[in-house]
N, C-alpha and C. Protein backbone atom coordinates (compact mmCIF):
# COMPACT_ATOMS: atom_id res chain seq x y z
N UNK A 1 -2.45 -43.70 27.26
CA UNK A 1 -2.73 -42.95 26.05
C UNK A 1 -3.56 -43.77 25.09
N UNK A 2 -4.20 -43.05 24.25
CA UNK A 2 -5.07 -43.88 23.76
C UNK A 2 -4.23 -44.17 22.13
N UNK A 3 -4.57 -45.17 21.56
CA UNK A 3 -3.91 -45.86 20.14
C UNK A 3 -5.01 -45.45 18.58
N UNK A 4 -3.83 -44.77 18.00
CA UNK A 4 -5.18 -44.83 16.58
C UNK A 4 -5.33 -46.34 16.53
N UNK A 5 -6.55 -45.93 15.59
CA UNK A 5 -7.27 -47.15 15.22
C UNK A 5 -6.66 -47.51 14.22
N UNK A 6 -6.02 -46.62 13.01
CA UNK A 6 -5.50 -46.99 11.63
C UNK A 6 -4.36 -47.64 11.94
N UNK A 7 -3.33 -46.81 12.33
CA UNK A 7 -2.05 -46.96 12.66
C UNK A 7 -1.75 -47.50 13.73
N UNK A 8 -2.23 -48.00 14.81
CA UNK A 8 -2.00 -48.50 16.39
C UNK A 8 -0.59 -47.98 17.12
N UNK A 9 -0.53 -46.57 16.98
CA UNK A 9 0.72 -46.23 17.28
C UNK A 9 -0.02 -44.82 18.10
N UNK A 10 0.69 -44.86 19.57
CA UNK A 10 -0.05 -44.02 20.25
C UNK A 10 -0.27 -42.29 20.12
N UNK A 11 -0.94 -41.82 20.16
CA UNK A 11 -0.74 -39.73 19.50
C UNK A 11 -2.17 -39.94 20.04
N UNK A 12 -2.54 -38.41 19.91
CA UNK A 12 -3.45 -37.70 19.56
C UNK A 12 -4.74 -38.57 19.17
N UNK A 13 -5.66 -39.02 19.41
CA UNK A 13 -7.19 -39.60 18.80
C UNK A 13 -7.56 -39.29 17.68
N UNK A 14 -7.79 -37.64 17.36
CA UNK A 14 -8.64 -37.27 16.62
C UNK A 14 -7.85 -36.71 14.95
N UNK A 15 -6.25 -37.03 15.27
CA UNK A 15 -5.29 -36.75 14.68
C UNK A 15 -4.87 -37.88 13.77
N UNK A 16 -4.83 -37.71 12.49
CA UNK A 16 -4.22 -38.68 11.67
C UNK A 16 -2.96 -38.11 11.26
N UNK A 17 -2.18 -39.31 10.93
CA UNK A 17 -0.76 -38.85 10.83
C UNK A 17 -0.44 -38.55 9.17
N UNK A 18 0.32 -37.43 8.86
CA UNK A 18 0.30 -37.01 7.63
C UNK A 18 1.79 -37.53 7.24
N UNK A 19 1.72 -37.83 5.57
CA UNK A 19 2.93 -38.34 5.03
C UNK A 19 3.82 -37.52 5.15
N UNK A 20 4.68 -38.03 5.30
CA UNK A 20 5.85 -36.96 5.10
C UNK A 20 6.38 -36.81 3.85
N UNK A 21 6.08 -35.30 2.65
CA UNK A 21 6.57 -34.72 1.65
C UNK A 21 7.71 -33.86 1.57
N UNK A 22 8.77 -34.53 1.22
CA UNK A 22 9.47 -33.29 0.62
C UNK A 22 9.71 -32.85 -0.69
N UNK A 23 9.59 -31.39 -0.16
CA UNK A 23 9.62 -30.03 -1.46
C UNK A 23 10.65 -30.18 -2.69
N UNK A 24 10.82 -30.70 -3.61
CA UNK A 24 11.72 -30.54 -4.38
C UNK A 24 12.26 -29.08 -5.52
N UNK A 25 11.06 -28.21 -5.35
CA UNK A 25 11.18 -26.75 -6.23
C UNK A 25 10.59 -26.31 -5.05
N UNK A 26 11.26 -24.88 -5.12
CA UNK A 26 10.33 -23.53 -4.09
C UNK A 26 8.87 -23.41 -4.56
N UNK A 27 8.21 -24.37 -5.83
CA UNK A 27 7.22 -24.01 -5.98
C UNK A 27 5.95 -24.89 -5.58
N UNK A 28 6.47 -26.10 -5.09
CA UNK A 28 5.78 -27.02 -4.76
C UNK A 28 5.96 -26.97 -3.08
N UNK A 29 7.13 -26.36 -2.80
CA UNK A 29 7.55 -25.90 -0.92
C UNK A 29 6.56 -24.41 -0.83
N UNK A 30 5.64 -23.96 -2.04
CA UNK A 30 4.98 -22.69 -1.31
C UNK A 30 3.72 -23.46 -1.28
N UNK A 31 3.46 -24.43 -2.30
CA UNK A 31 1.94 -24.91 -2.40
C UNK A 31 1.80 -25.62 -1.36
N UNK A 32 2.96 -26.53 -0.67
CA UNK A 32 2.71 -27.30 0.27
C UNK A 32 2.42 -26.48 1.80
N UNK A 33 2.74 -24.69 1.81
CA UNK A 33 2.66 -24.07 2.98
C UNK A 33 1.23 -23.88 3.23
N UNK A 34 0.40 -23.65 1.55
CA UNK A 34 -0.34 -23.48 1.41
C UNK A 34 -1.33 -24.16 1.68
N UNK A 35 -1.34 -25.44 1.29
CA UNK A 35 -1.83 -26.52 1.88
C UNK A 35 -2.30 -26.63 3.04
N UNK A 36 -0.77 -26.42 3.96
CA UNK A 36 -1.60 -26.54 5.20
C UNK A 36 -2.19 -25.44 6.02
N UNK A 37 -1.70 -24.44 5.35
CA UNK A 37 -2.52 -22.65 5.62
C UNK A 37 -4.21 -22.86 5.67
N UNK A 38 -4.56 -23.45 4.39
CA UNK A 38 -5.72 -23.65 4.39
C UNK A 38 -6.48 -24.77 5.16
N UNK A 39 -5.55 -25.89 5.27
CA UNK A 39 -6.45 -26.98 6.33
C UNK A 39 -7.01 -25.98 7.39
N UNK A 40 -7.31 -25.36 8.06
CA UNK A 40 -7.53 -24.70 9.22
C UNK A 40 -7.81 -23.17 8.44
N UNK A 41 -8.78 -23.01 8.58
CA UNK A 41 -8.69 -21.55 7.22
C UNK A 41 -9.03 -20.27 8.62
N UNK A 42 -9.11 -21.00 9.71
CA UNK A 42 -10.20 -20.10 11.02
C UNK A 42 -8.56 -20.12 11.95
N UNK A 43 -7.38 -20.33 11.69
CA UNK A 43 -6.64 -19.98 12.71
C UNK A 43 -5.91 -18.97 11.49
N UNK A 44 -5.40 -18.30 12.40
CA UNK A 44 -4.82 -16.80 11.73
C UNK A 44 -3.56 -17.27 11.46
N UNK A 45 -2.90 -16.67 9.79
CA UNK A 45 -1.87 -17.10 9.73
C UNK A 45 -0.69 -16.05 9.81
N UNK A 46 0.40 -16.33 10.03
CA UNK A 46 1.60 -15.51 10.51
C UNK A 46 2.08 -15.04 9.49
N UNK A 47 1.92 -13.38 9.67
CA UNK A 47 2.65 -11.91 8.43
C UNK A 47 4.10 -11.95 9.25
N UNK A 48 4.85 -12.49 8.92
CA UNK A 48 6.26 -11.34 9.37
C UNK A 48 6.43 -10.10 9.49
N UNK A 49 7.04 -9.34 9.68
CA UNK A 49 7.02 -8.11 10.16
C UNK A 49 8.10 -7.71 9.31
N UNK A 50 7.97 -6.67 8.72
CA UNK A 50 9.15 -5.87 7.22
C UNK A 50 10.13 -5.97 8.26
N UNK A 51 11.41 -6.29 7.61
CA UNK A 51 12.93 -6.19 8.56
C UNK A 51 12.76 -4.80 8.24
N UNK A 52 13.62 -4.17 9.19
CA UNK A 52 14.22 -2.90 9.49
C UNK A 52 15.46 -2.55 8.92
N UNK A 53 15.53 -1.23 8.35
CA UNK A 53 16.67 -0.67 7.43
C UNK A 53 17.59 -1.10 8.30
N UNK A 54 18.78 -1.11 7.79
CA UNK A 54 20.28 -1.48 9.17
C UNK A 54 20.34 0.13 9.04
N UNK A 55 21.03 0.44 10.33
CA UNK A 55 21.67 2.02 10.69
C UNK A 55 22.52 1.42 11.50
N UNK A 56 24.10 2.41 10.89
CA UNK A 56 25.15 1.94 11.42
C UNK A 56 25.09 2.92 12.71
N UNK A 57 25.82 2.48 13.70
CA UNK A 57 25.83 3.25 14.89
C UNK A 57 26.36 4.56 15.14
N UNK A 58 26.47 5.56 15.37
CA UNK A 58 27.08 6.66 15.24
C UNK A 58 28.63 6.65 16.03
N UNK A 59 29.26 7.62 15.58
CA UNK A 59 30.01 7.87 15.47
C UNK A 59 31.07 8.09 16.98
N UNK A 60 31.86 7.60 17.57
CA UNK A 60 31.85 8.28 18.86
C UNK A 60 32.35 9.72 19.21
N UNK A 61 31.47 10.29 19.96
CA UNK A 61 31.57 11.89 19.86
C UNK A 61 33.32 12.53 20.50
N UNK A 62 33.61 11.00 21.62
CA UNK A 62 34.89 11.08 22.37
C UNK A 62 35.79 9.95 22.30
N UNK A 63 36.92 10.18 21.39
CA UNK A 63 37.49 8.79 21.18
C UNK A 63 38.64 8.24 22.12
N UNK A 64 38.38 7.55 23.08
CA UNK A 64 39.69 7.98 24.24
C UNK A 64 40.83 6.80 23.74
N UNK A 65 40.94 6.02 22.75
CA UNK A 65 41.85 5.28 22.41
C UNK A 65 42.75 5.62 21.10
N UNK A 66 42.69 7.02 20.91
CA UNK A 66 43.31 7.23 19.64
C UNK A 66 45.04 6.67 19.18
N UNK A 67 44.62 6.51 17.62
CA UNK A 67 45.96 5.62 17.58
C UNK A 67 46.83 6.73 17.36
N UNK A 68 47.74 6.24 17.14
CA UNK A 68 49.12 7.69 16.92
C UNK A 68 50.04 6.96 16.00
N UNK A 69 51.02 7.48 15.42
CA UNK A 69 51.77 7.43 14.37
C UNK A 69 52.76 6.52 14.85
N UNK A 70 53.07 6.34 16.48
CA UNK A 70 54.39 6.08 16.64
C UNK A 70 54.90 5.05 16.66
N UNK A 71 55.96 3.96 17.04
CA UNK A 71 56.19 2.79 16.65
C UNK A 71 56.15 1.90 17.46
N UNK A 72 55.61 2.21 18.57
CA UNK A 72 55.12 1.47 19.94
C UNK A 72 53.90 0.81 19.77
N UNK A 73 53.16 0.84 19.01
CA UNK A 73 51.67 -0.40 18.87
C UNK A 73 51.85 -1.67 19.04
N UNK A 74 51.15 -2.34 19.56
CA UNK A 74 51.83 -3.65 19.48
C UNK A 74 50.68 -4.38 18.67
N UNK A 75 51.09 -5.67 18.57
CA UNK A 75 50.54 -6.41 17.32
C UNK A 75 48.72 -6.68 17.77
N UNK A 76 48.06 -6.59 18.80
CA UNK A 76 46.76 -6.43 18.84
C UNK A 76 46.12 -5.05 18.30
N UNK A 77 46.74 -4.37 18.45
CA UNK A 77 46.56 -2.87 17.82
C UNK A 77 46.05 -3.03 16.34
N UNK A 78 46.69 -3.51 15.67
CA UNK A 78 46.28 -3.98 14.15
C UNK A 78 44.91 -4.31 13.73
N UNK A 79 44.37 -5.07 14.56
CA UNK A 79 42.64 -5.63 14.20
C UNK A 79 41.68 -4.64 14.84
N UNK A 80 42.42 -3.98 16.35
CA UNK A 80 41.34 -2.94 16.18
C UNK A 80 41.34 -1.75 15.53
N UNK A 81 42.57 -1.40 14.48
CA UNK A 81 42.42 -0.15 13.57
C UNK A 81 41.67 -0.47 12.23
N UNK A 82 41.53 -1.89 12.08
CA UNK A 82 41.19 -2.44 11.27
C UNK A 82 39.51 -2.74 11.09
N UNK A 83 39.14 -2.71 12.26
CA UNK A 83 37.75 -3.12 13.06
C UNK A 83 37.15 -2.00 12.26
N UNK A 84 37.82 -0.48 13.32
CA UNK A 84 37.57 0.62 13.50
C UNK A 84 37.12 1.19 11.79
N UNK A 85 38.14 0.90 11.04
CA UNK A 85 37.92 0.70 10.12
C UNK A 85 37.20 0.58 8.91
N UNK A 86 36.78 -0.92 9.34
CA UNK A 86 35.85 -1.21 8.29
C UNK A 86 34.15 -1.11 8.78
N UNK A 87 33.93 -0.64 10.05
CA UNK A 87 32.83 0.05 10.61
C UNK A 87 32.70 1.33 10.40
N UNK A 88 33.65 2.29 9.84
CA UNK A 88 33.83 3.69 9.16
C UNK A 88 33.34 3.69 7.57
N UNK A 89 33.95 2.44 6.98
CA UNK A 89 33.30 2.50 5.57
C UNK A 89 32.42 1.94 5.73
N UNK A 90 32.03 1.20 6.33
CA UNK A 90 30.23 0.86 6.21
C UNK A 90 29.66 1.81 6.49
N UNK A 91 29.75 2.61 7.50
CA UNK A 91 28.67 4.15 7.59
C UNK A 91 28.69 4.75 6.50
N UNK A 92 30.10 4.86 5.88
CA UNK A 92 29.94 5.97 4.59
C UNK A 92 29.41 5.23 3.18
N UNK A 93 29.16 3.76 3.25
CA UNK A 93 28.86 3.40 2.22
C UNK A 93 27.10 3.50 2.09
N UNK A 94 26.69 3.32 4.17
CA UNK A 94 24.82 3.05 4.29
C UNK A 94 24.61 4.83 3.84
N UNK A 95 25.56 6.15 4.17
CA UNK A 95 25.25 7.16 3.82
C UNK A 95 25.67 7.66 2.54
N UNK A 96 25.81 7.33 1.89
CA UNK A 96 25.94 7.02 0.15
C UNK A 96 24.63 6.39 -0.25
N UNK A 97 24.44 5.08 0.25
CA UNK A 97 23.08 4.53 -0.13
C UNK A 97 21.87 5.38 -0.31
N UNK A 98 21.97 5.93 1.15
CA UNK A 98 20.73 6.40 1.92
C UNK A 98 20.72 7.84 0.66
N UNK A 99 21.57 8.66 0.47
CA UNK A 99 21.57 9.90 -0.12
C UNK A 99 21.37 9.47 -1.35
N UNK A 100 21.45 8.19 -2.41
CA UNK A 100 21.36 7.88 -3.59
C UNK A 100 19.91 8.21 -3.40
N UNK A 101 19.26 6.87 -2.74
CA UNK A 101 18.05 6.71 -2.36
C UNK A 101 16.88 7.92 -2.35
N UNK A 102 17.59 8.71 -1.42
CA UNK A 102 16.81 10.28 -1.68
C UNK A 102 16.49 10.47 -2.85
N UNK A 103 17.79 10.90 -3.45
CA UNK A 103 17.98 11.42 -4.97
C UNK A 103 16.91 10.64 -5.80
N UNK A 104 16.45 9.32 -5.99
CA UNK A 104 16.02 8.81 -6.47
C UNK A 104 14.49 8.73 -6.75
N UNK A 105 14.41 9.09 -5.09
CA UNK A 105 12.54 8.89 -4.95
C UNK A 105 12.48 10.40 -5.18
N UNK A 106 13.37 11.41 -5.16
CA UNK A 106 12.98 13.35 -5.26
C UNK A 106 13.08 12.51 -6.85
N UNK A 107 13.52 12.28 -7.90
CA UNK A 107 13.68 12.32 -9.27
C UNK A 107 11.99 11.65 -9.65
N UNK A 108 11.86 10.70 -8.73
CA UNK A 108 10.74 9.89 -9.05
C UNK A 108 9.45 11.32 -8.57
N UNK A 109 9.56 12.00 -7.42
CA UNK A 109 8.24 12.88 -7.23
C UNK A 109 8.47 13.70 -8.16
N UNK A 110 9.82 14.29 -8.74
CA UNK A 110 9.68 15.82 -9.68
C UNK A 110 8.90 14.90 -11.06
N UNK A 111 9.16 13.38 -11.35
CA UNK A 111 8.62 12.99 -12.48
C UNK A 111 7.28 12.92 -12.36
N UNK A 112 6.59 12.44 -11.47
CA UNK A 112 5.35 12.17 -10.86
C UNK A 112 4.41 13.79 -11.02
N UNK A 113 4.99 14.52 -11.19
CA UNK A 113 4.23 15.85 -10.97
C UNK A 113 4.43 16.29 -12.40
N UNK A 114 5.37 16.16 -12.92
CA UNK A 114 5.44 17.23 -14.43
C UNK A 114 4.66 15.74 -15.21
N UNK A 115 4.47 14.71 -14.83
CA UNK A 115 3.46 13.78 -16.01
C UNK A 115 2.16 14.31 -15.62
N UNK A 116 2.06 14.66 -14.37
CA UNK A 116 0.31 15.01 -13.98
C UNK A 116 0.14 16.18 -14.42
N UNK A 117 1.23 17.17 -14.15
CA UNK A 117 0.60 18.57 -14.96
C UNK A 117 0.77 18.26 -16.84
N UNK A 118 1.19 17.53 -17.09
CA UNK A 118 1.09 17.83 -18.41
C UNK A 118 -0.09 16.87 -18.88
N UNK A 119 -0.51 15.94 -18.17
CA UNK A 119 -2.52 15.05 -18.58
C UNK A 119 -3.06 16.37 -17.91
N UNK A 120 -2.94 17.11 -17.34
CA UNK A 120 -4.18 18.85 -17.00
C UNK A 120 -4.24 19.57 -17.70
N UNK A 121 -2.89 19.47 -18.57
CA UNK A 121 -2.62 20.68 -19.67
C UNK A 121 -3.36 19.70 -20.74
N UNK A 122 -3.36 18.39 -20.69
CA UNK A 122 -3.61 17.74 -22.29
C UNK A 122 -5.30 17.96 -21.99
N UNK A 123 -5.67 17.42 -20.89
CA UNK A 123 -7.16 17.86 -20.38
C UNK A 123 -7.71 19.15 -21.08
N UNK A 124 -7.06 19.63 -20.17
CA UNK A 124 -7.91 20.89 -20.50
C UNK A 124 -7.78 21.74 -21.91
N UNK A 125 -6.73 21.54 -22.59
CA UNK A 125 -6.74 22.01 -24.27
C UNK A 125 -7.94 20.99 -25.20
N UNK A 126 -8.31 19.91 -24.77
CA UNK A 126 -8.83 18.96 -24.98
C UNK A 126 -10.27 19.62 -24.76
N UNK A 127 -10.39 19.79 -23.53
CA UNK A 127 -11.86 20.50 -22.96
C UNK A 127 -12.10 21.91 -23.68
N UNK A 128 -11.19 22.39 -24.31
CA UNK A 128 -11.18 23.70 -24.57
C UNK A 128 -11.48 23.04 -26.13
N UNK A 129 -11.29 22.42 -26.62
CA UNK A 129 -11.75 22.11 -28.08
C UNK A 129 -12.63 21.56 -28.02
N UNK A 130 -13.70 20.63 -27.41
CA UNK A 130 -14.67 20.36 -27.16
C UNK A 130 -15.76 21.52 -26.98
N UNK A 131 -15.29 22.31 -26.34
CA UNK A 131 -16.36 23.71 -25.80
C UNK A 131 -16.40 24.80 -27.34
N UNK A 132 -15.19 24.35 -27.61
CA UNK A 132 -15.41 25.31 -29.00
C UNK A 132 -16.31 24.62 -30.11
N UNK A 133 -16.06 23.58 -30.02
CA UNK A 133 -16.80 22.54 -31.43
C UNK A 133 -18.51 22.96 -30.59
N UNK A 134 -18.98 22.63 -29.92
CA UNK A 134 -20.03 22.68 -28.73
C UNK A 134 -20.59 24.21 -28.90
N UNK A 135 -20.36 25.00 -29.41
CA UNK A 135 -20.26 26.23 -29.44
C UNK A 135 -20.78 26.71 -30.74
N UNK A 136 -19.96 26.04 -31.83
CA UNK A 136 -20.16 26.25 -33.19
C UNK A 136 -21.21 25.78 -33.38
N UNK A 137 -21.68 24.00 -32.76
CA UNK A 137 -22.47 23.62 -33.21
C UNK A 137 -23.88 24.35 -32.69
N UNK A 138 -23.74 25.06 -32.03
CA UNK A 138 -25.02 25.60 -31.10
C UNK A 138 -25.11 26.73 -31.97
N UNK A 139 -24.17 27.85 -32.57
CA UNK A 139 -24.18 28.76 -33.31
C UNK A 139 -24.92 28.26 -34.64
N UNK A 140 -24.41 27.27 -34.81
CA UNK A 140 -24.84 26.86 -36.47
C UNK A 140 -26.68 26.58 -36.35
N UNK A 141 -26.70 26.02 -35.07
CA UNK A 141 -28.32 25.58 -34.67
C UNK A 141 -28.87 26.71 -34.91
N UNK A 142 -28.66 28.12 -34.19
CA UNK A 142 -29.63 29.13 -33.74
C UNK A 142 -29.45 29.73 -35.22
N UNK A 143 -28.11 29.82 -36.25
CA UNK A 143 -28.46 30.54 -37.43
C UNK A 143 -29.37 30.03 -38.24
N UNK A 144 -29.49 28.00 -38.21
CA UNK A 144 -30.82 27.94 -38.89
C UNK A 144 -32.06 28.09 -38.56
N UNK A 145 -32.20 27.87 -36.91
CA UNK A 145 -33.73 28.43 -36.05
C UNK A 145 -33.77 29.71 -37.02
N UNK A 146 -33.14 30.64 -37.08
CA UNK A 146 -33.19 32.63 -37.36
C UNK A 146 -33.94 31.96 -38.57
N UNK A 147 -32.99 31.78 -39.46
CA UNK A 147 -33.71 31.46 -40.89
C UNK A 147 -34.76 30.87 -41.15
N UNK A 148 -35.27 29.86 -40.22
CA UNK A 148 -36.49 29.30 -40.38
C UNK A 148 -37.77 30.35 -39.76
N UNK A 149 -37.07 31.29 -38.78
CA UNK A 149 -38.23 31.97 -37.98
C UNK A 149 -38.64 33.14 -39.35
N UNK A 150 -37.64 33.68 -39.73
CA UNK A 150 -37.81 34.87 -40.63
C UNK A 150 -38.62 34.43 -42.03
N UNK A 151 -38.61 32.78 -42.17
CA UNK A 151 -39.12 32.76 -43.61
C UNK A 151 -40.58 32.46 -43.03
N UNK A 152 -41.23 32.38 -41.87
CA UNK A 152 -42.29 32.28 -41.51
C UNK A 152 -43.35 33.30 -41.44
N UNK A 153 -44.36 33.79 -41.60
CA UNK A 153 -45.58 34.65 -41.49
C UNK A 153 -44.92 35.65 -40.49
N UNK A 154 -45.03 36.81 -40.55
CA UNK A 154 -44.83 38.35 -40.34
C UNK A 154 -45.96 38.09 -39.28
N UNK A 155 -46.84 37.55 -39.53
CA UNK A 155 -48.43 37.91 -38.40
C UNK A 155 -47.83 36.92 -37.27
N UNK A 156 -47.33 35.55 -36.91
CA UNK A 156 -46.80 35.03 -36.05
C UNK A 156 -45.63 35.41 -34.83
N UNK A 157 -45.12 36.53 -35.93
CA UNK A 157 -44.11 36.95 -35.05
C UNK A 157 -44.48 38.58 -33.87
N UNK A 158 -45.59 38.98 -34.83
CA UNK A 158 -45.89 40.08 -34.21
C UNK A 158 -47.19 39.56 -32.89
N UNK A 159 -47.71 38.15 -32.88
CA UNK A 159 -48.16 37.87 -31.87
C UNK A 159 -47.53 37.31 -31.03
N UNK A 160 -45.88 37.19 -31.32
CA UNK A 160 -45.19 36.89 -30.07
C UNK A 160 -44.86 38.21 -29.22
N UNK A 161 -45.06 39.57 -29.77
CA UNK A 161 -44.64 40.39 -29.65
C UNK A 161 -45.60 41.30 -28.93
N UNK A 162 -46.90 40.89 -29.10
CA UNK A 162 -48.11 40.91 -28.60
C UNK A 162 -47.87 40.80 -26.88
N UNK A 163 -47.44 39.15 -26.93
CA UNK A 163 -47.67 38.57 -25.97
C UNK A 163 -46.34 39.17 -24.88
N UNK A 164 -45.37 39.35 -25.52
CA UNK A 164 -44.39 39.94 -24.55
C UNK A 164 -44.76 41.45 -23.70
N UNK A 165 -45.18 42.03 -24.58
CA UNK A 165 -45.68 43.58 -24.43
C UNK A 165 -46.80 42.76 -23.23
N UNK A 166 -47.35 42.27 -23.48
CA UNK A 166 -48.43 41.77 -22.16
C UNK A 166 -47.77 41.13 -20.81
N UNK A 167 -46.96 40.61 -21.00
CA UNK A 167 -46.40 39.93 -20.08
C UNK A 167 -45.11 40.81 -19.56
N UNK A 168 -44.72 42.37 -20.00
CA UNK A 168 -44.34 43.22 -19.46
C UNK A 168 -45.59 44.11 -18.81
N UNK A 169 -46.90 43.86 -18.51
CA UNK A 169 -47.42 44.89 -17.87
C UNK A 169 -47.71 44.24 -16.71
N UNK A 170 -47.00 43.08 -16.55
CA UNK A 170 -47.79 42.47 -14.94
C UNK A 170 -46.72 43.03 -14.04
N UNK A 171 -46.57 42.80 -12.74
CA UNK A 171 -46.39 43.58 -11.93
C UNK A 171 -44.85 43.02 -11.68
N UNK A 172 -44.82 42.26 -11.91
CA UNK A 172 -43.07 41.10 -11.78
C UNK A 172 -42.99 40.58 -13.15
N UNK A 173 -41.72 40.82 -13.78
CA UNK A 173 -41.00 40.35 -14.18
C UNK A 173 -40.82 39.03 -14.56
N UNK A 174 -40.80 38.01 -15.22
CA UNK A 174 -40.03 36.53 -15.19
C UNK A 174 -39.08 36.93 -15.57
N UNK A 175 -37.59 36.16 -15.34
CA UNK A 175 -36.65 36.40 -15.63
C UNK A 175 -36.26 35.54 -16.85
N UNK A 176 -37.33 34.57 -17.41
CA UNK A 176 -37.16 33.89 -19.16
C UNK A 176 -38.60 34.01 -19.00
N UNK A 177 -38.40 33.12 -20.51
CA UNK A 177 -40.00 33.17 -20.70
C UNK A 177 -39.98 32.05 -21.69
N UNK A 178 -41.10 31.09 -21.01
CA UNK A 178 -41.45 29.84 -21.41
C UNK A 178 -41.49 29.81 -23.04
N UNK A 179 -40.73 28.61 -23.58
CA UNK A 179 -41.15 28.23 -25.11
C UNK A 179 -39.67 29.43 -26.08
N UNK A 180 -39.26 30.22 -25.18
CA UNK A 180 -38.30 30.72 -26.22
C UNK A 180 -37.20 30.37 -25.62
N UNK A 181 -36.22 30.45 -26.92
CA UNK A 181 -34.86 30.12 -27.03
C UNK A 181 -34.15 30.86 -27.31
């Protein structure tokens, strides 16, 4: 085997030997994972996989050891009614959980929906006062256009009037007509 050169202690060639640190806070034991996560940034690093809900086992559909009332049990009998037991309240406690759980995320979607319809309702009363202000202000525009058109020359208006009467004798129609409002 071949010997580092630094250390003369035989390993690896191309390998130097790293100090040995220990973590004294979880926060210096994540930087140090980190550390070496990144020495090597090209090898892929390891996601765990989400643990899995526990589900207690079901129930047995046929119980062929049933206990009975009478006074013949003998003293092993005790730990397995006891077993039996406390594997009964754990199902009813994971199906308690599990039904809270429901309840919780249905409370969370019925909330999730009456906040969104009520920003559609705030929207749109919102949009609806906008269109009205938008409206007025366009009204208020065209009553001073009127007023400005009417205090203008009588002869200007009757050559717009000219020109329409002309532009009804062509053979089609436009459906506007350039320059008016």
């Amino acid at each position: 085997m071949a010997a580092n050169a630094k250390t003369g202690k035989p390993g690896k060639p191309g390998k130097e030997s790293q100090p040995l640190i220990i973590a004294k806070t979880p926060a210096e034991e994540q930087r140090l994972k980190l550390e070496r996560l990144m020495r090597n940034p090209d090898k892929p690093a390891p996601i765990p996989e989400r643990p899995k809900d526990w589900n207690p086992r079901a129930p047995p559909e046929f119980v062929r050891d049933v206990m009975g009332s009478s006074a013949g049990a003998g003293s092993g009998e005790f730990h397995v009614y006891r077993h039996l037991r406390r594997r009964e309240y754990q199902r009813q406690d994971h199906l308690d959980r599990m039904s809270d759980r429901q309840k919780l995320d249905d409370d969370y979607l019925d909330k999730v929906k009456e906040n969104q319809q009520a920003a559609l309702d705030r929207t749109s009363k919102r949009r609806k006062k906008r269109e009205k202000l938008k409206q007025k202000k366009q009204m208020a525009k065209k009553a001073k256009q009127d007023k400005t058109e009417g205090s203008e020359d009588s002869s200007s208006s009757s050559d717009k009037e000219a020109e329409v009467e002309e532009a009804d004798d062509d053979a089609e129609v436009p459906s506007f007509v350039m320059g008016k409002k």
